[in-house]
Protein backbone atom coordinates (compact mmCIF):
# COMPACT_ATOMS: atom_id res chain seq x y z
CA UNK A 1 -26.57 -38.42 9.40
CA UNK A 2 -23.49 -36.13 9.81
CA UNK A 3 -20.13 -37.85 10.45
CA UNK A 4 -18.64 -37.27 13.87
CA UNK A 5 -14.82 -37.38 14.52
CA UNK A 6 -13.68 -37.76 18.35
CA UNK A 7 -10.75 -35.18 18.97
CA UNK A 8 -8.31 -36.84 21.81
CA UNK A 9 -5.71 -34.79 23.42
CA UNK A 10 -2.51 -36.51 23.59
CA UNK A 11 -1.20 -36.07 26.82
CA UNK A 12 2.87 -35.35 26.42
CA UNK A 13 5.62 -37.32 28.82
CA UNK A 14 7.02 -35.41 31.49
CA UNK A 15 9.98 -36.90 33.09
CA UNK A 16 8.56 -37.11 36.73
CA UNK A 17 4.90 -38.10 35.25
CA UNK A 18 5.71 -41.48 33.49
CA UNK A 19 3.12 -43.52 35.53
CA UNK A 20 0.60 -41.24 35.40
CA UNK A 21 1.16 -40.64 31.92
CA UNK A 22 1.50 -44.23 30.59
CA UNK A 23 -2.02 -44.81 32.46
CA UNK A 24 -3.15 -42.32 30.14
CA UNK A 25 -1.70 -43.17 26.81
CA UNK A 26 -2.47 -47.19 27.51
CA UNK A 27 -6.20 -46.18 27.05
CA UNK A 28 -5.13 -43.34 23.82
CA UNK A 29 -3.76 -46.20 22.41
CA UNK A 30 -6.87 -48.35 23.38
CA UNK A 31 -9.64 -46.13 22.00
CA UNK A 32 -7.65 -46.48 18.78
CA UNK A 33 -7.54 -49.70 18.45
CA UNK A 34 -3.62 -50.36 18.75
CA UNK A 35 -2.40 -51.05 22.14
CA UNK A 36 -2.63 -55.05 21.54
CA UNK A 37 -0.12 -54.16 19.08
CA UNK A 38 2.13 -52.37 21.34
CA UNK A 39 1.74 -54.98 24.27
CA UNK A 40 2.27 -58.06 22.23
CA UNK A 41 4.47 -56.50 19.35
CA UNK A 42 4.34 -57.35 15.44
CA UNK A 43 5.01 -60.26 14.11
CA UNK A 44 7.46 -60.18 10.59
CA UNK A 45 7.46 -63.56 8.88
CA UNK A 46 10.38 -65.10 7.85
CA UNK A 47 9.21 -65.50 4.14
CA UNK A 48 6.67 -63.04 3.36
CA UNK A 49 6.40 -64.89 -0.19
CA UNK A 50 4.87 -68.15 2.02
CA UNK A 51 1.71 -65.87 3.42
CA UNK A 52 -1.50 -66.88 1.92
CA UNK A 53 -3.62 -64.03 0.85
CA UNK A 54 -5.91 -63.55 4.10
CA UNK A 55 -2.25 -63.73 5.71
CA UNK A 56 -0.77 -61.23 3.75
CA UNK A 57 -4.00 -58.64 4.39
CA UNK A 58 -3.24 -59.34 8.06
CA UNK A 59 0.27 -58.75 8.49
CA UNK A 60 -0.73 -55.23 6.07
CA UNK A 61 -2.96 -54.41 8.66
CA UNK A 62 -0.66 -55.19 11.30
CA UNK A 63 1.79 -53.22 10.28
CA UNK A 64 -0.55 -50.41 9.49
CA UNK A 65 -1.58 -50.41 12.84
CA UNK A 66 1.93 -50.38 14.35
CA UNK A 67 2.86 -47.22 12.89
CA UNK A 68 -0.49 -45.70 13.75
CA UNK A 69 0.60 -46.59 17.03
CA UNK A 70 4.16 -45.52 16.46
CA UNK A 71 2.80 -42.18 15.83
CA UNK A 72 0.60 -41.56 18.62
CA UNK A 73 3.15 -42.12 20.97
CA UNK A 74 5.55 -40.15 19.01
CA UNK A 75 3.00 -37.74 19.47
CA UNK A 76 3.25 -37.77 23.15
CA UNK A 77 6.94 -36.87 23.61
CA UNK A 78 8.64 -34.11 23.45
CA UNK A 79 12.26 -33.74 22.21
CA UNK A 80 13.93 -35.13 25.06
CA UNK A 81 11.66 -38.11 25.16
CA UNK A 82 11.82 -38.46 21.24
CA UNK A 83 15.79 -38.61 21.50
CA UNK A 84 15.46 -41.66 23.59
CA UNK A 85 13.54 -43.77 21.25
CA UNK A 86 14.28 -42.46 18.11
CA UNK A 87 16.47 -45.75 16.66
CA UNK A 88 13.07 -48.28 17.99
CA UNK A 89 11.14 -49.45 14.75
CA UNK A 90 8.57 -50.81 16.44
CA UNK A 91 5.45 -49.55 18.83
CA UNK A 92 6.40 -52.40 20.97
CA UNK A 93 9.94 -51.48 20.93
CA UNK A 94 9.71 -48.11 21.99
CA UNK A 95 7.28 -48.64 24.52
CA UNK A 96 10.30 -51.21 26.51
CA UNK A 97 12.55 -48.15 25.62
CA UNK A 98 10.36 -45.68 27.31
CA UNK A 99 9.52 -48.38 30.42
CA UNK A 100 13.26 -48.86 30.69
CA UNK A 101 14.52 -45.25 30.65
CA UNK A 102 11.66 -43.99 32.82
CA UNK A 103 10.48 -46.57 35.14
CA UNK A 104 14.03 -47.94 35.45
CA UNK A 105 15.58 -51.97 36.00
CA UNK A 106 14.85 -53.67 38.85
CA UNK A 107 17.51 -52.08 41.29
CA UNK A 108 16.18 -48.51 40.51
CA UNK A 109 12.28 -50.18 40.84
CA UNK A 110 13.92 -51.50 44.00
CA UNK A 111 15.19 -48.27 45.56
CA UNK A 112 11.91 -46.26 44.25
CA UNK A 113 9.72 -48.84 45.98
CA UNK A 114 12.05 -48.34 49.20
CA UNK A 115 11.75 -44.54 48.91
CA UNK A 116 7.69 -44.70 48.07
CA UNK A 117 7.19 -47.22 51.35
CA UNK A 118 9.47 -44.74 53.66
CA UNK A 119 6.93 -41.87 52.18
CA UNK A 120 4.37 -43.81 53.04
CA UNK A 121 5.04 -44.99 56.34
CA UNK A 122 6.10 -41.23 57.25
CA UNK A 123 2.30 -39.94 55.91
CA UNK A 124 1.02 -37.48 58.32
CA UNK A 125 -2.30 -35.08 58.88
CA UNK A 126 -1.17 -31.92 59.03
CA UNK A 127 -2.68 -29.46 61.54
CA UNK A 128 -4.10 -26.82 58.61
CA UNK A 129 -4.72 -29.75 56.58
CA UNK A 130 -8.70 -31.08 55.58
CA UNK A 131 -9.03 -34.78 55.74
CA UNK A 132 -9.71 -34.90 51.97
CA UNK A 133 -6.28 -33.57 51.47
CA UNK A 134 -4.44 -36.08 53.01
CA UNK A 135 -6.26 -38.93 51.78
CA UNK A 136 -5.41 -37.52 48.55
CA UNK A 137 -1.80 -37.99 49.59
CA UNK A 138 -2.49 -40.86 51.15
CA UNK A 139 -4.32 -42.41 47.36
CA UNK A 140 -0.96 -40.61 45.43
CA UNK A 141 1.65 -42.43 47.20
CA UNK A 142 -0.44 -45.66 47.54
CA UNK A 143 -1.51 -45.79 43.58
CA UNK A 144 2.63 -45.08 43.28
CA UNK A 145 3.30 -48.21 45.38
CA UNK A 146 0.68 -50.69 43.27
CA UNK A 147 2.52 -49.22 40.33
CA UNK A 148 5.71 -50.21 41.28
CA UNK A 149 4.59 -53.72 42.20
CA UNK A 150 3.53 -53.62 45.72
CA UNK A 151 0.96 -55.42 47.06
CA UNK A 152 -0.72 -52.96 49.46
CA UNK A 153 -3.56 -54.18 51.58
CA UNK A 154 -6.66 -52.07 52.98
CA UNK A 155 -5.87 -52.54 56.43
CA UNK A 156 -2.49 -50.80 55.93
């Protein structure tokens, strides 16, 4: 039985794409077996010297896995987006870095939301437009909205 090896395509950050993007790399970093690293971060002892054996083999792994992580979303960046990240030491770490300088604090989240709901609200059928069309605008701005923590019901 021949050995098959799964090719993935990292797909690279653009700075208006974040969302879309993150989405993507969560499940990258899934199908490799890393993003619990990333979402709960690594954990250094205080005295490595105090680790039993089965310890020790864990935190190895641990770390191994981090910086298989580390590169995979290095991977994913270009220059720009490399730049922003590039004193983090952990996959955990640069993933708050990226969340932070793309997604923004609270009062950018807060004006984004604001803009998203006035998009929204303003949604329209265009005359030339096919009905798939603008529920695909419709499903864009309302998958933005979720994103950004709104609760959006089906009746709206």
């Amino acid at each position: 039985m021949a050995n098959s090896v799964t090719s993935f395509q990292v797909p690279i950050l653009k700075s208006d794409s974040y969302d879309n993007w993150s989405i993507k790399l969560k499940a990258l970093l899934g199908a490799h077996d890393v993003w619990d690293i990333v979402e709960n971060g690594l954990s250094e002892p205080e005295r490595e010297d105090a680790l039993t054996q089965e310890q020790k083999i864990f935190l190895k792994d641990s770390r191994k896995r981090d910086k298989k992580a580390l590169y995979l979303i290095y991977q994913a960046l270009d220059d720009d987006g490399f730049e922003k990240i590039s004193s983090a030491t952990s996959a955990r770490e640069v993933w708050e870095k990226l969340q932070t300088s793309y997604k923004g604090v609270k009062k950018v989240k807060k004006v984004r939301l604001q803009t998203l709901r006035g998009e929204f609200e303003s949604l329209h059928m265009k005359a030339s437009e096919s009905i798939s069309i603008y529920f695909s605008r419709v499903v864009v701005v309302s998958n933005q909205l979720k994103r950004n923590g709104e609760k959006l019901e089906d009746v709206k």
